[in-house]
ModelCIF file with pLDDT and N, C-alpha, C, O atoms, coordinates in Angstrom:
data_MODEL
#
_entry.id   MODEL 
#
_entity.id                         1 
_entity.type                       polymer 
_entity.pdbx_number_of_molecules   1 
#
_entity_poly.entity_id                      1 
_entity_poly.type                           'polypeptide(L)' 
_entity_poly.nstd_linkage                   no 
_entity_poly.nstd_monomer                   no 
_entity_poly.pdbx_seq_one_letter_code       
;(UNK)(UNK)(UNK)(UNK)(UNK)(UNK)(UNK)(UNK)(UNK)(UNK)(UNK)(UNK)(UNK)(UNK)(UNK)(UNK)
(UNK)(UNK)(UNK)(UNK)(UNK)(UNK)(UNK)(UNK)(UNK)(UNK)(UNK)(UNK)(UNK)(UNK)(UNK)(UNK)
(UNK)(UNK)(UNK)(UNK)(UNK)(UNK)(UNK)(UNK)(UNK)(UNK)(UNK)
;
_entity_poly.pdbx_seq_one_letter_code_can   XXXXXXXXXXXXXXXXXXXXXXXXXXXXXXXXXXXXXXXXXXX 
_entity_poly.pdbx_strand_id                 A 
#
loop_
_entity_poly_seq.entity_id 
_entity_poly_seq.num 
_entity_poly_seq.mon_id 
_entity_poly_seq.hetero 
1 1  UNK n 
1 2  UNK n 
1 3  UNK n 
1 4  UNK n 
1 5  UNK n 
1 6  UNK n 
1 7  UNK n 
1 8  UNK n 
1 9  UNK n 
1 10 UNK n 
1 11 UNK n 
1 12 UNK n 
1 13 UNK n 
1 14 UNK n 
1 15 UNK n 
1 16 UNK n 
1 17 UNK n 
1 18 UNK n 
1 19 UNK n 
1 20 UNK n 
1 21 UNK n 
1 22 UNK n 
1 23 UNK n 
1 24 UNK n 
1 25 UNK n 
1 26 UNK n 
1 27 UNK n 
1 28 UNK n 
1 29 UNK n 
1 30 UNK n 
1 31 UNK n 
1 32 UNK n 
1 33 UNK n 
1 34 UNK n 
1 35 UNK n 
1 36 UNK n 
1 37 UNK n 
1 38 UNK n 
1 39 UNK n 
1 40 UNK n 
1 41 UNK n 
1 42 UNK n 
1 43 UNK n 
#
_struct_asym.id          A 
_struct_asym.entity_id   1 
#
loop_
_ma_qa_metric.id 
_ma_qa_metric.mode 
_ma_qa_metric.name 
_ma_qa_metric.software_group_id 
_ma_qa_metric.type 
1 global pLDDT . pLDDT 
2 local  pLDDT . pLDDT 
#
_ma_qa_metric_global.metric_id      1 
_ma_qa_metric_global.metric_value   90.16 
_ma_qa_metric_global.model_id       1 
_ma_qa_metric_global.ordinal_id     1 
#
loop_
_ma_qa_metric_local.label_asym_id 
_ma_qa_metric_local.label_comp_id 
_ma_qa_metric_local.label_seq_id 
_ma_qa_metric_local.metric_id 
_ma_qa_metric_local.metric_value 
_ma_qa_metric_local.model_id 
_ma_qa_metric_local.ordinal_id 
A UNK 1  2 92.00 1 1  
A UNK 2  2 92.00 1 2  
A UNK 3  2 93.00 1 3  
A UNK 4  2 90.00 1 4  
A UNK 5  2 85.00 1 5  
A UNK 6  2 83.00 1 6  
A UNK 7  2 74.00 1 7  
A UNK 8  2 73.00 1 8  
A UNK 9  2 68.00 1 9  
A UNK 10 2 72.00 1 10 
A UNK 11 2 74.00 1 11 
A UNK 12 2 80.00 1 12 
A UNK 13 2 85.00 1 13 
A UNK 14 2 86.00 1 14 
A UNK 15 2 89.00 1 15 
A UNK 16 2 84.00 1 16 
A UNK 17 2 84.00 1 17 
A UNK 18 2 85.00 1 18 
A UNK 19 2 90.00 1 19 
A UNK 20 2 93.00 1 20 
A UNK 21 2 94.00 1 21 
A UNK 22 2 96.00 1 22 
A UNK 23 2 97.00 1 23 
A UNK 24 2 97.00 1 24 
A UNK 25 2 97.00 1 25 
A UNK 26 2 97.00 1 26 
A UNK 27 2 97.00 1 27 
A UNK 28 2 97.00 1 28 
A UNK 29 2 95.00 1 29 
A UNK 30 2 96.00 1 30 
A UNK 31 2 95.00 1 31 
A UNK 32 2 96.00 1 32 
A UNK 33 2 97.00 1 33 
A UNK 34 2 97.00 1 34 
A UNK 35 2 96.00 1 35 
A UNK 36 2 97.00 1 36 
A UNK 37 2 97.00 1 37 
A UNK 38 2 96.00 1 38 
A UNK 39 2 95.00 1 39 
A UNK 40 2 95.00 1 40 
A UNK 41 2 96.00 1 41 
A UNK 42 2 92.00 1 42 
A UNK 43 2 93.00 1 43 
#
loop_
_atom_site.group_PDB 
_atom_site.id 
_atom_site.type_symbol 
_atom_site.label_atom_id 
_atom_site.label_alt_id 
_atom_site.label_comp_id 
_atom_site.label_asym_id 
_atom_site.label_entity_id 
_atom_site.label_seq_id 
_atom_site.pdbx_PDB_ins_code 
_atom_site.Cartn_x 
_atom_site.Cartn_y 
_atom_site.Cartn_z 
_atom_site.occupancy 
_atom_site.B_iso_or_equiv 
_atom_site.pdbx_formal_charge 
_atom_site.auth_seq_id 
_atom_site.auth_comp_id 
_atom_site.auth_asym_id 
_atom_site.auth_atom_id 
_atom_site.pdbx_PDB_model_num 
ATOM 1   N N  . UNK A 1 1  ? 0.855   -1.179 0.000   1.00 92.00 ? 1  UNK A N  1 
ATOM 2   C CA . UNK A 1 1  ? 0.000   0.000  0.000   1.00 92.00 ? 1  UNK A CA 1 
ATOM 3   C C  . UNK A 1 1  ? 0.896   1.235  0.000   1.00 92.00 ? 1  UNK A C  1 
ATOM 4   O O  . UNK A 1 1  ? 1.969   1.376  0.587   1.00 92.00 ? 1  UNK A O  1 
ATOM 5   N N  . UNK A 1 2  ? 0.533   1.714  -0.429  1.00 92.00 ? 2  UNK A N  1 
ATOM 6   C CA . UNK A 1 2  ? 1.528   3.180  -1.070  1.00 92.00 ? 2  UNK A CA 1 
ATOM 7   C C  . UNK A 1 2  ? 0.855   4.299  -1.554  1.00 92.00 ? 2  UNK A C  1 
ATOM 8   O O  . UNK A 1 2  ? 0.029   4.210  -2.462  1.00 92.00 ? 2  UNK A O  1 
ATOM 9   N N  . UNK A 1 3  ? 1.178   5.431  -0.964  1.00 93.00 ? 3  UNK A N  1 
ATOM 10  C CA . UNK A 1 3  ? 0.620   6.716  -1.461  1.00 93.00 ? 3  UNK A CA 1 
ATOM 11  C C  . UNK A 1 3  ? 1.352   7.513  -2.891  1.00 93.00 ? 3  UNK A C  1 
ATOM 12  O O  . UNK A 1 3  ? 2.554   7.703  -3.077  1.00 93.00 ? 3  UNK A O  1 
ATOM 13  N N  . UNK A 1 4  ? 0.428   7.818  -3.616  1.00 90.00 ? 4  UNK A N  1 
ATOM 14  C CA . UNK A 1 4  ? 0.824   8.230  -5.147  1.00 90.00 ? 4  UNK A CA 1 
ATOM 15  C C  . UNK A 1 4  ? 0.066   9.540  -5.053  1.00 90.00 ? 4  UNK A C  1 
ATOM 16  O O  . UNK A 1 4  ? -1.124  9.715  -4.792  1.00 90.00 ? 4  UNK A O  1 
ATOM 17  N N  . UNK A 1 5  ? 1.289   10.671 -5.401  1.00 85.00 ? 5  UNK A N  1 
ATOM 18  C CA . UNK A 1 5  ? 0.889   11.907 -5.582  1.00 85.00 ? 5  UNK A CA 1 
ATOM 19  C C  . UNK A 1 5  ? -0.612  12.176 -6.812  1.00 85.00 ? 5  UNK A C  1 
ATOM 20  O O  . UNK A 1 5  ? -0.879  11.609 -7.872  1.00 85.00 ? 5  UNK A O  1 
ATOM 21  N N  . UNK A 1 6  ? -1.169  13.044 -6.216  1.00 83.00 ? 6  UNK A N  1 
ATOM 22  C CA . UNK A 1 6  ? -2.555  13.128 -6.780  1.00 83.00 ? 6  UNK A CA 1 
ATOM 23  C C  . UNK A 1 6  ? -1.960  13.893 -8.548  1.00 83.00 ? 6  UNK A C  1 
ATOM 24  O O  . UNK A 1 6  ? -0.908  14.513 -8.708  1.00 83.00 ? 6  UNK A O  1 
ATOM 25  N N  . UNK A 1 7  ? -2.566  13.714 -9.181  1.00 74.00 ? 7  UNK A N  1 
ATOM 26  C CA . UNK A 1 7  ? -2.331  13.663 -10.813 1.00 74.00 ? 7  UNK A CA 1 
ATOM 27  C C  . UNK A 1 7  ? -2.934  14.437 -11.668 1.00 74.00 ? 7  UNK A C  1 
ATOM 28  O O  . UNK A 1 7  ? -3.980  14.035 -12.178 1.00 74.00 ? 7  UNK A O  1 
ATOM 29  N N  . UNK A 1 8  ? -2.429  15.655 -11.992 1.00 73.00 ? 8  UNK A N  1 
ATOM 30  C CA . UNK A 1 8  ? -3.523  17.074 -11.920 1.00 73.00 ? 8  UNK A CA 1 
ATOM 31  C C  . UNK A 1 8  ? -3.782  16.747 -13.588 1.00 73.00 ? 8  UNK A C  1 
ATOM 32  O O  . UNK A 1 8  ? -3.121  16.344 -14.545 1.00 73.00 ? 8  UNK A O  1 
ATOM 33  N N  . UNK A 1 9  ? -5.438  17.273 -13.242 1.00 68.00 ? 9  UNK A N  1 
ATOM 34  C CA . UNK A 1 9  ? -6.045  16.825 -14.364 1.00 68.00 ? 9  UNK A CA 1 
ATOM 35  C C  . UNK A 1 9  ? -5.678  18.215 -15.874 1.00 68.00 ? 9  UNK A C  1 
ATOM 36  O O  . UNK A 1 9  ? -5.971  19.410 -15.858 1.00 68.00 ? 9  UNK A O  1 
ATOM 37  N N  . UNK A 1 10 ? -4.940  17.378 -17.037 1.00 72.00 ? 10 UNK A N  1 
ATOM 38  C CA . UNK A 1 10 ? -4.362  18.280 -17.985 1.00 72.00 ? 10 UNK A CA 1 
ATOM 39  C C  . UNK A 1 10 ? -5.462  18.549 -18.708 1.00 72.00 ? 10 UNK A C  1 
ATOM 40  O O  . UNK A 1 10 ? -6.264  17.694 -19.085 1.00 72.00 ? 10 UNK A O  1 
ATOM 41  N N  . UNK A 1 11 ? -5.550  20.011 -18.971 1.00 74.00 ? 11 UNK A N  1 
ATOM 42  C CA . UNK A 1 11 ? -7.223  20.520 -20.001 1.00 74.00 ? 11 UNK A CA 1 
ATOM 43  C C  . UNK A 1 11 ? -6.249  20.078 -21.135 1.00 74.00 ? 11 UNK A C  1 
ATOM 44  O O  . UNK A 1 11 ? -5.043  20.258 -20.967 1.00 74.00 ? 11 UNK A O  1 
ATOM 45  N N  . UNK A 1 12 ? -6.639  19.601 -22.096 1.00 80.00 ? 12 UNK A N  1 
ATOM 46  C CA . UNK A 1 12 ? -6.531  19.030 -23.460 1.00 80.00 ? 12 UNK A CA 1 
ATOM 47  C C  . UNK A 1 12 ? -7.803  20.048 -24.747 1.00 80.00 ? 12 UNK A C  1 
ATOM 48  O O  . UNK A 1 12 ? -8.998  19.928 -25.017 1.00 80.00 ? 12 UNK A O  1 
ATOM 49  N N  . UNK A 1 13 ? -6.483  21.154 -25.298 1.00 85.00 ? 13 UNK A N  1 
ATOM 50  C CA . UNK A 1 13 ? -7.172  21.840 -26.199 1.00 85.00 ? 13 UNK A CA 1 
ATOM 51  C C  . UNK A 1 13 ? -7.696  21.234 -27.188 1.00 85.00 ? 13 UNK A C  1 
ATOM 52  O O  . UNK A 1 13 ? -7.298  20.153 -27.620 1.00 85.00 ? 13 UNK A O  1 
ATOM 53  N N  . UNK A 1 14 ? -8.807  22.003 -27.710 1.00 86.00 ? 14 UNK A N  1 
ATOM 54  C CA . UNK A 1 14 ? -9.952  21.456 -28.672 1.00 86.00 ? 14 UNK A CA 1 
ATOM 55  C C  . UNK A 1 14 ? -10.299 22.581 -29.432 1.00 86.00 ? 14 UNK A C  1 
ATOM 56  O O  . UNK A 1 14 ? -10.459 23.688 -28.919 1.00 86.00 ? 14 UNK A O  1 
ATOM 57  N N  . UNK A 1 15 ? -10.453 22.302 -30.908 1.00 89.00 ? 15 UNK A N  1 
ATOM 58  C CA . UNK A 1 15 ? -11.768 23.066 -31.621 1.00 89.00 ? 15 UNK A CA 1 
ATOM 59  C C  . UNK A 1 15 ? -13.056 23.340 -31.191 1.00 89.00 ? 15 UNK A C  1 
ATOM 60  O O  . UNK A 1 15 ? -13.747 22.325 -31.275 1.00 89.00 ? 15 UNK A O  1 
ATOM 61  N N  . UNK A 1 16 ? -13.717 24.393 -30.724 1.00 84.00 ? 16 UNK A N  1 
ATOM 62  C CA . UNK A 1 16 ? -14.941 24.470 -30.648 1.00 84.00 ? 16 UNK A CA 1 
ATOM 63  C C  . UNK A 1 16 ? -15.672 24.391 -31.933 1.00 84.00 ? 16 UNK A C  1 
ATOM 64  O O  . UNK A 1 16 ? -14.824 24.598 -32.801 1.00 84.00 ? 16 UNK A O  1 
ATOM 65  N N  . UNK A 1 17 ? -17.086 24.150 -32.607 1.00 84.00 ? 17 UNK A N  1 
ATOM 66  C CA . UNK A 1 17 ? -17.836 24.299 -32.740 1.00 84.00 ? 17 UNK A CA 1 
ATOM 67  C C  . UNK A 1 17 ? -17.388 25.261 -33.912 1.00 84.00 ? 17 UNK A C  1 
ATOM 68  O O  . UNK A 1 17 ? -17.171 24.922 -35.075 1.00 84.00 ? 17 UNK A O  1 
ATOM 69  N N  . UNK A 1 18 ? -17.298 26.463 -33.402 1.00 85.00 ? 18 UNK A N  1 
ATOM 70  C CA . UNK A 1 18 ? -17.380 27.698 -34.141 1.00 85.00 ? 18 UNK A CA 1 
ATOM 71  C C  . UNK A 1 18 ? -15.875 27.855 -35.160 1.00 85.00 ? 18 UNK A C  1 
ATOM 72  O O  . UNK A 1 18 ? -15.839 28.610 -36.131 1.00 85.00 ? 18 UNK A O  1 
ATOM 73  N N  . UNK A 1 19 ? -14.725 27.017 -34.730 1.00 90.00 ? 19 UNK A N  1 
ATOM 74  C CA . UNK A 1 19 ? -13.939 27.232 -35.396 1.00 90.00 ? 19 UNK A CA 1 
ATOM 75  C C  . UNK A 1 19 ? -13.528 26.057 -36.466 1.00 90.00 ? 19 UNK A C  1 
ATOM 76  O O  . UNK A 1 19 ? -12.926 26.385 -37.488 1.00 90.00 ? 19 UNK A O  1 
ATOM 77  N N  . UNK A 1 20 ? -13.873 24.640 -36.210 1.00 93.00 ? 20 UNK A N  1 
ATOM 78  C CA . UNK A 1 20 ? -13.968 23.678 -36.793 1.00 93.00 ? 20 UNK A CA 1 
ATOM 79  C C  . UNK A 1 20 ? -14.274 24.346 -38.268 1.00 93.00 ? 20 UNK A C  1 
ATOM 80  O O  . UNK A 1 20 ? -13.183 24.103 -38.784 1.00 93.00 ? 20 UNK A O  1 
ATOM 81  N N  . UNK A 1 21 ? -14.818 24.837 -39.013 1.00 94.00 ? 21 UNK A N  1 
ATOM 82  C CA . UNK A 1 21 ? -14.910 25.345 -40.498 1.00 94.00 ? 21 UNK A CA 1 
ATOM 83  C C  . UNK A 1 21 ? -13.925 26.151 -40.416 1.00 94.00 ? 21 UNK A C  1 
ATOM 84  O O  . UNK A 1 21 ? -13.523 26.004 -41.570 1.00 94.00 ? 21 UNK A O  1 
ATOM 85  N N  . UNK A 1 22 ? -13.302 26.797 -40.021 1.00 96.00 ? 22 UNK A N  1 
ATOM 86  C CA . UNK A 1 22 ? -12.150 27.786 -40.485 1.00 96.00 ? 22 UNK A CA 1 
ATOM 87  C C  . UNK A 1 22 ? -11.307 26.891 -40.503 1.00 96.00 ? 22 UNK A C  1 
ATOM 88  O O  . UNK A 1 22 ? -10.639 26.955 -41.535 1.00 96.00 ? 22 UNK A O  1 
ATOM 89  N N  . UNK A 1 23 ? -10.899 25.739 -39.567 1.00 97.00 ? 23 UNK A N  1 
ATOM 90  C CA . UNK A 1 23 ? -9.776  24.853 -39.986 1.00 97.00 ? 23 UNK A CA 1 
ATOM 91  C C  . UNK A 1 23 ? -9.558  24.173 -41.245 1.00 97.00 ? 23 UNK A C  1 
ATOM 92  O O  . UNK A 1 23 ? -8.536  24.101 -41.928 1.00 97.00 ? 23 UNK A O  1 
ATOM 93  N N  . UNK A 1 24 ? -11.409 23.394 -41.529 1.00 97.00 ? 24 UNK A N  1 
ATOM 94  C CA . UNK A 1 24 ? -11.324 22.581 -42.428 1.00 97.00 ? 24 UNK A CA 1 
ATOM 95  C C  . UNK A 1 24 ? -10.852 23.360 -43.734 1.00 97.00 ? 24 UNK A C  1 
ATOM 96  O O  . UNK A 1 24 ? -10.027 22.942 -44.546 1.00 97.00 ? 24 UNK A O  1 
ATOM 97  N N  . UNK A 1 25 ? -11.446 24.419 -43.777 1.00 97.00 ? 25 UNK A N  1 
ATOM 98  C CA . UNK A 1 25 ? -10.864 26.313 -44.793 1.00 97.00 ? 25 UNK A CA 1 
ATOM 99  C C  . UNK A 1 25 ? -9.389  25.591 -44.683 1.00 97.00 ? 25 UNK A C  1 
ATOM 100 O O  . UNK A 1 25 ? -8.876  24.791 -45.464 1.00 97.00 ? 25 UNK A O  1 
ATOM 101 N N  . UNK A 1 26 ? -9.007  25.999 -43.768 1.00 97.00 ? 26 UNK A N  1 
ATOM 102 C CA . UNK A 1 26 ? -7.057  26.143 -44.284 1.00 97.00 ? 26 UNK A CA 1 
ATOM 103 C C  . UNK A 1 26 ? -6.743  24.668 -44.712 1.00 97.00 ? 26 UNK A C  1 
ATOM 104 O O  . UNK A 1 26 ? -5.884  24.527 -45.583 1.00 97.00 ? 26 UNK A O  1 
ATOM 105 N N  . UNK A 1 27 ? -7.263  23.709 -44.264 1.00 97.00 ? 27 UNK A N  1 
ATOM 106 C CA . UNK A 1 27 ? -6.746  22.348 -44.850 1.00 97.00 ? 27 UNK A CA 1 
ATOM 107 C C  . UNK A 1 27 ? -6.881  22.143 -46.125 1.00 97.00 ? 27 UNK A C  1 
ATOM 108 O O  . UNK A 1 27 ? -6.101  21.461 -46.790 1.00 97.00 ? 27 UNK A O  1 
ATOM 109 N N  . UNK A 1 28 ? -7.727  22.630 -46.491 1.00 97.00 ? 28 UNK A N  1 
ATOM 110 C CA . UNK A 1 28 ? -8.044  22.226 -47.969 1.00 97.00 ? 28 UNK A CA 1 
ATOM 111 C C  . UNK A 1 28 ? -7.015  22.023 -49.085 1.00 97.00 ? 28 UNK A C  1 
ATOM 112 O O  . UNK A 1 28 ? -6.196  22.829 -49.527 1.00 97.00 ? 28 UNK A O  1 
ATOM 113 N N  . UNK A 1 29 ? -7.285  20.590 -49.479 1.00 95.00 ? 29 UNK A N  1 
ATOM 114 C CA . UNK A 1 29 ? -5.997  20.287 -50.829 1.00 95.00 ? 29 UNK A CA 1 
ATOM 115 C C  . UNK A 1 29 ? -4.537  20.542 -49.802 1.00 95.00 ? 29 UNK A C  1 
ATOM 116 O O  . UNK A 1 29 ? -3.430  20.607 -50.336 1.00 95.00 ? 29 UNK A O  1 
ATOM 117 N N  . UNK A 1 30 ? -4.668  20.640 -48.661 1.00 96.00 ? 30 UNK A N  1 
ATOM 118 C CA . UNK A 1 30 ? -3.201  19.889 -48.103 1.00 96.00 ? 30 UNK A CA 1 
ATOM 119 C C  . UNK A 1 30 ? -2.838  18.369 -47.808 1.00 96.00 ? 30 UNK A C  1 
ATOM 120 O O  . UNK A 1 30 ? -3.518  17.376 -47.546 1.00 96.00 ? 30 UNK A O  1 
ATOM 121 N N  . UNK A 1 31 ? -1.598  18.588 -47.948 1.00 95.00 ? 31 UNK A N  1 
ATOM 122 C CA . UNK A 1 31 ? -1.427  16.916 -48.279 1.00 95.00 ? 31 UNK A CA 1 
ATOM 123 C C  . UNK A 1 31 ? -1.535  16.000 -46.877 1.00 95.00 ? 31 UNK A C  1 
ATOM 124 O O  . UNK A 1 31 ? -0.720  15.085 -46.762 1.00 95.00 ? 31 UNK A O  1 
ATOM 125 N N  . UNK A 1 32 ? -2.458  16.202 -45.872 1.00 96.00 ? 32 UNK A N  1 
ATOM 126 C CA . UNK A 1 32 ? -2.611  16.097 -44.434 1.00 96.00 ? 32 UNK A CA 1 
ATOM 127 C C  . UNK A 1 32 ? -4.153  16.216 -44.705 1.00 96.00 ? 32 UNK A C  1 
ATOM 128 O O  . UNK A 1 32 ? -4.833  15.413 -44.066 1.00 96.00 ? 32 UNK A O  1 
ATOM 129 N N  . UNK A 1 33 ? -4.724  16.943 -45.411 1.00 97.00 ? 33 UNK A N  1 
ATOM 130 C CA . UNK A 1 33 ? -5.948  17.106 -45.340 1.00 97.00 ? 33 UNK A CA 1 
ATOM 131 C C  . UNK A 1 33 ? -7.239  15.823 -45.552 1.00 97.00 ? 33 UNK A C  1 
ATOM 132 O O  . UNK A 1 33 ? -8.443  16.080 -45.574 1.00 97.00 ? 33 UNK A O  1 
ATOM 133 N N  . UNK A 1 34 ? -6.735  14.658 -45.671 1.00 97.00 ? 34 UNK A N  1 
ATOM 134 C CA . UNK A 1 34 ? -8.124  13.231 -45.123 1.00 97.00 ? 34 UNK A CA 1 
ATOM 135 C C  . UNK A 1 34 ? -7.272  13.034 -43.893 1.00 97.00 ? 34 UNK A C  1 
ATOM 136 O O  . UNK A 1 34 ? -7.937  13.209 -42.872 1.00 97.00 ? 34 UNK A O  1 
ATOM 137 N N  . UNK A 1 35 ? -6.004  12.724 -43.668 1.00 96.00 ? 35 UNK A N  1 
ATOM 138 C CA . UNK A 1 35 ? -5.142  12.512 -41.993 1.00 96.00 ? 35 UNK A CA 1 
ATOM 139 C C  . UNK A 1 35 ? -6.192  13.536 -41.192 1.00 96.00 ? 35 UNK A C  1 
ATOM 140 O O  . UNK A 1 35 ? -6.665  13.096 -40.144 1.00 96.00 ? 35 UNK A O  1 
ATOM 141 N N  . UNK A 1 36 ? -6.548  14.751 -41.580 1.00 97.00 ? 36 UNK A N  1 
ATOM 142 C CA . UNK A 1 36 ? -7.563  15.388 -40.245 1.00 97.00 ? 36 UNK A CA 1 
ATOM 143 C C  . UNK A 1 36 ? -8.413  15.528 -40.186 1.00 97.00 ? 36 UNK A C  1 
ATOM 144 O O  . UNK A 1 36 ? -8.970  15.813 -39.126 1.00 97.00 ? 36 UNK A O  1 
ATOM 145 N N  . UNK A 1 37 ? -9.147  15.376 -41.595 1.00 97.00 ? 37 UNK A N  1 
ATOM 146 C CA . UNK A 1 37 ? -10.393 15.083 -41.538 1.00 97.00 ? 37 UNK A CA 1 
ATOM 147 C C  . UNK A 1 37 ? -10.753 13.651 -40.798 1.00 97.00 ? 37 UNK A C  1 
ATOM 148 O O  . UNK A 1 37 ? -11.653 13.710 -39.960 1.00 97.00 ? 37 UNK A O  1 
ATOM 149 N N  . UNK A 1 38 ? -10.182 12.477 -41.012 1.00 96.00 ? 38 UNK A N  1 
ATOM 150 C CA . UNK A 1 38 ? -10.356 11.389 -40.857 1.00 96.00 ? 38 UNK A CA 1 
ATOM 151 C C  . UNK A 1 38 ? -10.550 10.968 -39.162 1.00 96.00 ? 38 UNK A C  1 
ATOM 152 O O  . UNK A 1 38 ? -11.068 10.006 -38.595 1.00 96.00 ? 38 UNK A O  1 
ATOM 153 N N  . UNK A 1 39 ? -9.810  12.287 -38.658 1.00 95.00 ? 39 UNK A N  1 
ATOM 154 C CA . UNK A 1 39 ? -9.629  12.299 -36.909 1.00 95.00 ? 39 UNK A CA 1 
ATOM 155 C C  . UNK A 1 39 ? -10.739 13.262 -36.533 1.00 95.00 ? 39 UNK A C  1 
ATOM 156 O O  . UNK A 1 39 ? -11.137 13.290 -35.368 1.00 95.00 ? 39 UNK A O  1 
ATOM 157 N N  . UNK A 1 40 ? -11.478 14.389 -37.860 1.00 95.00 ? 40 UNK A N  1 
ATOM 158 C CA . UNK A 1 40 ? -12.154 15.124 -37.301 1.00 95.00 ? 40 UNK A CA 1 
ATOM 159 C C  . UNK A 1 40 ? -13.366 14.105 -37.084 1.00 95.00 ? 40 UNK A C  1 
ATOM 160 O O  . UNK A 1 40 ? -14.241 14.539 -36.334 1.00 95.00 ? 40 UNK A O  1 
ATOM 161 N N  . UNK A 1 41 ? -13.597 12.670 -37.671 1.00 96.00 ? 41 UNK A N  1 
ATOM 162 C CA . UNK A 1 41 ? -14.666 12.453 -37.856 1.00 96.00 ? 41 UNK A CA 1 
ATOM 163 C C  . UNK A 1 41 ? -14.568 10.884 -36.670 1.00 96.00 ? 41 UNK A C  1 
ATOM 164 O O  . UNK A 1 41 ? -15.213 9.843  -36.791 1.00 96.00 ? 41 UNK A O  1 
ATOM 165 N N  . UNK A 1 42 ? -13.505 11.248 -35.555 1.00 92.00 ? 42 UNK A N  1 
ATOM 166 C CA . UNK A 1 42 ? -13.772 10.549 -34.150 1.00 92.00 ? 42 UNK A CA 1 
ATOM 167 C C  . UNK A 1 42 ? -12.656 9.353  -34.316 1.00 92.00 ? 42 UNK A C  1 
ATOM 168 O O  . UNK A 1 42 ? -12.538 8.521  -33.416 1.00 92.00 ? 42 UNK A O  1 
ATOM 169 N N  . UNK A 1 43 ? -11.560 9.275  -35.906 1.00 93.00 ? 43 UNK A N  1 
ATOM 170 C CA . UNK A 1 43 ? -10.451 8.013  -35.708 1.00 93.00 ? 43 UNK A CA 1 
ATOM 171 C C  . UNK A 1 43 ? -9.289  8.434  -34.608 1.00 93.00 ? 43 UNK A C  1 
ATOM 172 O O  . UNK A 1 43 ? -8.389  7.642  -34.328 1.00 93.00 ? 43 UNK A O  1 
#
């Protein structure tokens, strides 16, 4: 039995909503662009 320092919870940035279309905008016809779509759509 052993005590383990408590493990601070990391906020993990995200697209909201509102900016998700301006990204998919700059991706367009980049050579990455199904790689993020493919993750935008939960892989």
């Amino acid at each position: 039995q052993i005590r383990l320092a408590q493990v601070p919870v990391k906020e993990i940035p995200f697209l909201q909503p509102e900016e998700i279309k301006k990204f998919c905008a700059e991706i367009k016809s980049k050579s990455y662009e199904i790689a993020a779509l493919l993750e935008l759509h939960g892989l």
